[in-house]
Protein backbone atom coordinates (compact mmCIF):
# COMPACT_ATOMS: atom_id res chain seq x y z
CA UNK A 1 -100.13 125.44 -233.60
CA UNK A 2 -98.02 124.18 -230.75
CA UNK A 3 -96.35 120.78 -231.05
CA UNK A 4 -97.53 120.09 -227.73
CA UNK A 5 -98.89 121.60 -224.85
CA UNK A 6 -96.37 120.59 -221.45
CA UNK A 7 -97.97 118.55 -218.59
CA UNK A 8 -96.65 120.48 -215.33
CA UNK A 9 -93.67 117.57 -214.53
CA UNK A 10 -92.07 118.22 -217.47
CA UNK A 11 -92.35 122.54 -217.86
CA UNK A 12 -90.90 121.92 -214.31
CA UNK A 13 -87.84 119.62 -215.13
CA UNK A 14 -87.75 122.07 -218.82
CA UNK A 15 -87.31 125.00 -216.01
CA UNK A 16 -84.89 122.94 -213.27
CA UNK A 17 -82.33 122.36 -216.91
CA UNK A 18 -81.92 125.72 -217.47
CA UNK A 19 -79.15 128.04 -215.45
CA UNK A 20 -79.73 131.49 -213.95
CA UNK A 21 -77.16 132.36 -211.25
CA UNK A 22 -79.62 133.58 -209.10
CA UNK A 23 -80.68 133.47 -205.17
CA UNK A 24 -82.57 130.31 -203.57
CA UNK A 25 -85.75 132.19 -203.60
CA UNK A 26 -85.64 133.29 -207.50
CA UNK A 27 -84.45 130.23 -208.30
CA UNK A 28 -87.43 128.11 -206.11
CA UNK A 29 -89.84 130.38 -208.33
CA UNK A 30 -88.51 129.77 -211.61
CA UNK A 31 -88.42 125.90 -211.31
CA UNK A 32 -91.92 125.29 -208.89
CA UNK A 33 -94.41 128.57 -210.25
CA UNK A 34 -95.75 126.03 -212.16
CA UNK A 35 -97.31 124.17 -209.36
CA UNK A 36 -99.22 127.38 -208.41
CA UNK A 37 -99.65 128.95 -211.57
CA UNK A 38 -101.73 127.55 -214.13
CA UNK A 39 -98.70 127.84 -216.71
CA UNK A 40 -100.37 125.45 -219.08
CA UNK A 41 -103.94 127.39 -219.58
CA UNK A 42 -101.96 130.61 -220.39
CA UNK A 43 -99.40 128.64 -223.24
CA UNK A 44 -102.61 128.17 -225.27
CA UNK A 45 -103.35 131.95 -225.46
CA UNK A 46 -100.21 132.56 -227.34
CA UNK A 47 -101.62 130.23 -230.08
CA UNK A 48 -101.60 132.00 -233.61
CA UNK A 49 -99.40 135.07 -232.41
CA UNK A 50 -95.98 135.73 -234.21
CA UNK A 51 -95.23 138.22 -231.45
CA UNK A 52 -95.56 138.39 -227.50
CA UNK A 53 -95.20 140.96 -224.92
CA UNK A 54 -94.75 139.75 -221.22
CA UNK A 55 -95.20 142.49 -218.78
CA UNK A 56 -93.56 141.96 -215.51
CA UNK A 57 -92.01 139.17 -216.82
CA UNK A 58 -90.10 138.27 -213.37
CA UNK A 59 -87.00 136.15 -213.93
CA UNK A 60 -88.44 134.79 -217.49
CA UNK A 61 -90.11 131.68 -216.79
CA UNK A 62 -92.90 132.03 -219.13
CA UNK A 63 -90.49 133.96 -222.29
CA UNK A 64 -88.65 130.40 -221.03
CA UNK A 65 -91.66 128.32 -221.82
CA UNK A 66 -92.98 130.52 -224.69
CA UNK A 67 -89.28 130.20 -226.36
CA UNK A 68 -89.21 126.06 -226.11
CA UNK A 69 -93.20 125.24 -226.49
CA UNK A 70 -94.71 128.06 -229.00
CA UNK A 71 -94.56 129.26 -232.25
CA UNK A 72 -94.40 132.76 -231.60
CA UNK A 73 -91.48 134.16 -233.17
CA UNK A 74 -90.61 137.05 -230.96
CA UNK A 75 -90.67 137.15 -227.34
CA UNK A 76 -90.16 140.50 -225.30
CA UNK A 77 -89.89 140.72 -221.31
CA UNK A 78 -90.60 143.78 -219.95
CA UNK A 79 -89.91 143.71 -215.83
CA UNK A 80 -89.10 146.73 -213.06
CA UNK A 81 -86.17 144.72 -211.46
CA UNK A 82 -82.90 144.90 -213.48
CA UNK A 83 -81.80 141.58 -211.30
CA UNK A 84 -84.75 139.54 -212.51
CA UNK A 85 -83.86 140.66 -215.83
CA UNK A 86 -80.30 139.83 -215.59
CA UNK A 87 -81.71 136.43 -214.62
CA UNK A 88 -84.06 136.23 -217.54
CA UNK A 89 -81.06 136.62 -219.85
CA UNK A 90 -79.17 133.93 -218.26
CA UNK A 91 -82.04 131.83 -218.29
CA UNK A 92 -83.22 132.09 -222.16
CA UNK A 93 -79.22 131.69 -223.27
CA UNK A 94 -80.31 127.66 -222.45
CA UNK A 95 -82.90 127.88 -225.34
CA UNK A 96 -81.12 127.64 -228.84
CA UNK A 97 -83.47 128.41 -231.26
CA UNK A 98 -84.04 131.22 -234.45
CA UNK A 99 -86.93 132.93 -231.88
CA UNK A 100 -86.15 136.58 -231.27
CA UNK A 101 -85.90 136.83 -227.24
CA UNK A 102 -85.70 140.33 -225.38
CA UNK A 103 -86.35 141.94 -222.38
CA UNK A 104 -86.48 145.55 -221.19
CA UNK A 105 -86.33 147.13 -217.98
CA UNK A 106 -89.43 149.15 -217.44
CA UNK A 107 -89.67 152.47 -214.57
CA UNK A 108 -93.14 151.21 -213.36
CA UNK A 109 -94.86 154.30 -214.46
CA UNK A 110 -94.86 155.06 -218.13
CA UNK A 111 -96.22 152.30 -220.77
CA UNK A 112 -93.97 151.69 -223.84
CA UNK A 113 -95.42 153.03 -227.28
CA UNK A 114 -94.14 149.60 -228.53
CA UNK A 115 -96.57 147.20 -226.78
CA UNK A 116 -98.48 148.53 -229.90
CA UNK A 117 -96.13 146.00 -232.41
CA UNK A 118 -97.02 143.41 -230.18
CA UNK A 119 -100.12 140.44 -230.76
CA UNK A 120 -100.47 139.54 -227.33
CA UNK A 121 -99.60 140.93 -224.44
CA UNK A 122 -99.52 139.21 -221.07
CA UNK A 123 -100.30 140.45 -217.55
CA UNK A 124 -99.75 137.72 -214.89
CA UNK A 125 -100.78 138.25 -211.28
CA UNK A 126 -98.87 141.71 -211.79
CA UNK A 127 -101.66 143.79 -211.54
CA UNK A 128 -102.27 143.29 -207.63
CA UNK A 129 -98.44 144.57 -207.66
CA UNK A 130 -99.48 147.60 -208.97
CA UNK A 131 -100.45 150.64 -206.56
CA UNK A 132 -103.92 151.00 -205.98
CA UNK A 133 -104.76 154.32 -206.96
CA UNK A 134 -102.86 153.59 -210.61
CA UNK A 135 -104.64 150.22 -211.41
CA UNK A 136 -107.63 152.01 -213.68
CA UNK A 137 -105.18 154.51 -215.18
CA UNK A 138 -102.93 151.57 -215.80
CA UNK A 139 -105.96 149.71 -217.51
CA UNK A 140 -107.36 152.24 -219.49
CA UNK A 141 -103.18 153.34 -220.82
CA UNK A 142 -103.04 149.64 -221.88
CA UNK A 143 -105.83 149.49 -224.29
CA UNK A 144 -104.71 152.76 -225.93
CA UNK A 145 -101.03 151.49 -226.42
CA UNK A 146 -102.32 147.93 -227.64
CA UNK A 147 -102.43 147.44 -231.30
CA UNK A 148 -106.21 146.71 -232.64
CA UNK A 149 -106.85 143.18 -232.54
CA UNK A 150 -104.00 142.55 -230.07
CA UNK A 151 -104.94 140.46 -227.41
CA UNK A 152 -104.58 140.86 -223.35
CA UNK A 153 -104.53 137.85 -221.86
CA UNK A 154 -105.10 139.00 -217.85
CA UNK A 155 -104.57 136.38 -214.90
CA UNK A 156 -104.55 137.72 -211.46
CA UNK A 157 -105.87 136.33 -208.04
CA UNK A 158 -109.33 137.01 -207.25
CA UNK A 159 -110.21 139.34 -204.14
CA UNK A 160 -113.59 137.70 -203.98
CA UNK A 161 -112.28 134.63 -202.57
CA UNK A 162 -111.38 133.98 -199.33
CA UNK A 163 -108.36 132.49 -200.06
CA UNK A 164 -106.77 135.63 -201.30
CA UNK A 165 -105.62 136.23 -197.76
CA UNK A 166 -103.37 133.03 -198.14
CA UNK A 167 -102.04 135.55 -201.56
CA UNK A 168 -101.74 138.07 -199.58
CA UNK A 169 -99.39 136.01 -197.21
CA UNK A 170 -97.38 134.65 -199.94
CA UNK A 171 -96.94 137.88 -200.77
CA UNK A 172 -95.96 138.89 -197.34
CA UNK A 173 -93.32 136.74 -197.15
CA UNK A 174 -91.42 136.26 -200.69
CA UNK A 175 -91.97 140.22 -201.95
CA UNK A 176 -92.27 141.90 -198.95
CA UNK A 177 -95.87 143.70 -199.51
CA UNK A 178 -99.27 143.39 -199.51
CA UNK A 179 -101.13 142.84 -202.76
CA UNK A 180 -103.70 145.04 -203.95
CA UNK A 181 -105.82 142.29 -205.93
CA UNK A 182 -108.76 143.30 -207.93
CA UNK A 183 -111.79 140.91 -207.89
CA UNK A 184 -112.93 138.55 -210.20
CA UNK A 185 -116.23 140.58 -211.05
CA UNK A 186 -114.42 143.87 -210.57
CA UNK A 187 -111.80 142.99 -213.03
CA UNK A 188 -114.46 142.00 -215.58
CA UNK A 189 -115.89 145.69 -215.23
CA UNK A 190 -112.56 147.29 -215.39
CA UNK A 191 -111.34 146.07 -218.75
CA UNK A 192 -114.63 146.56 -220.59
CA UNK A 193 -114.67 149.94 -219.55
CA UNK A 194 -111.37 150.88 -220.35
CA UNK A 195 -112.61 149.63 -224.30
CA UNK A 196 -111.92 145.90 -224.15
CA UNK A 197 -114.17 142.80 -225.88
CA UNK A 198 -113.83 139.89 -223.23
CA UNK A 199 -113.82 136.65 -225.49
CA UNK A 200 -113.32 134.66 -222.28
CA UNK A 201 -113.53 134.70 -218.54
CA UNK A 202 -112.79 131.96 -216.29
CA UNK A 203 -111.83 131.33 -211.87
CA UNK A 204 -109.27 128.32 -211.34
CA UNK A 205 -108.99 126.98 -207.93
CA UNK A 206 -105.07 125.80 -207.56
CA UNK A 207 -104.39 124.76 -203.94
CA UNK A 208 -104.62 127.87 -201.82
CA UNK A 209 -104.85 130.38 -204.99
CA UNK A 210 -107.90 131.69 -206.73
CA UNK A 211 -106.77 132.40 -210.06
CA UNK A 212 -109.31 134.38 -212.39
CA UNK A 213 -108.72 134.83 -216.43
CA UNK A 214 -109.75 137.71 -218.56
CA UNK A 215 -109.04 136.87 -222.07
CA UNK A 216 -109.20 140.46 -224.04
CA UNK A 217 -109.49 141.97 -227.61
CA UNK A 218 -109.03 145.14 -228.17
């Protein structure tokens, strides 16, 4: 069990101590994501797991908080950008502990056979990232590659709200595209076509973004 679970002040001043030499914009995500992202609700999903897999793992803010506030023994990043990785590895060399920390560089197309050694395996708000005619292949290619019993723990931003336009513009301006987000209901459908139990489904509201949860057992 976790000795605690973080209020948001202090994963944020956890994040602020630790160094990545990165640009102002990396560095304003790794240190305020919090406020946006409900960081807290997905540290609980790691609960029980000795091992985690974080796909598109940016520049290792959650590994970061996984590392210092879980009991998972082996964290592994897997992100598309070699810069946010370099940043990940800079960031995690703050955290001195016996947890086994990692991170991969992944060519946005083909799925690791390894997510299969993994307990859980996170996906947050990457999928809208991913190209719109891949989404369902990239679904169904997940479920095969998880192990059985493994657990996907999905958070993305919910298309059926209005306020995924405000996304969209956040989007606009700190990545340069246009998301592809998935809705709520949509997303539901999706995974338990592709083979997966839901054991939980949830929307959070968080200022201007609608955050959904699909928690998943394969």
């Amino acid at each position: 069990m976790y000795n605690n679970i973080p209020v948001n002040k202090e994963i944020i001043t956890f994040l602020s101590s630790l160094n990545a030499n990165c640009g102002f914009i990396d560095r304003m995500k790794i240190n305020f994501r919090p406020l946006i992202c409900p960081m807290r609700d997905l540290l609980k999903w790691a609960d029980g797991a000795n091992s985690v897999l974080d796909l598109g793992s940016g520049s290792g803010q959650f590994c970061a908080l996984l590392s210092r506030y879980s009991n998972v023994k082996k964290i592994h990043g897997l992100e598309i950008n070699q810069e946010l990785i370099d940043n990940s590895i800079q960031l995690l060399s703050g955290i001195k502990n016996e947890k086994k920390t990692l991170f991969s560089l992944y060519d946005g197309h083909n799925l690791p056979d390894y997510i299969s050694e993994y307990d859980v395996v996170y996906m947050i708000d990457i999928f809208h990232h991913i190209p719109k005619a891949k989404q369902i292949g990239f679904i169904y290619t997940l479920f095969q590659k998880m192990k059985l019993g493994g657990r996907l723990v999905f958070k993305d931003i919910d298309r059926g709200s209005i306020w995924v336009y405000f996304n969209k513009l956040h989007d606009l301006v700190l990545s340069k595209e246009i998301g592809n987000e998935i809705s709520y209901n949509n997303a539901i459908l999706l995974v338990k076509e592709a083979g997966f139990t839901i054991t939980q489904s949830f929307k959070r509201q968080i200022y201007c973004y609608p955050h959904f949860f699909l928690i998943c057992k394969k």
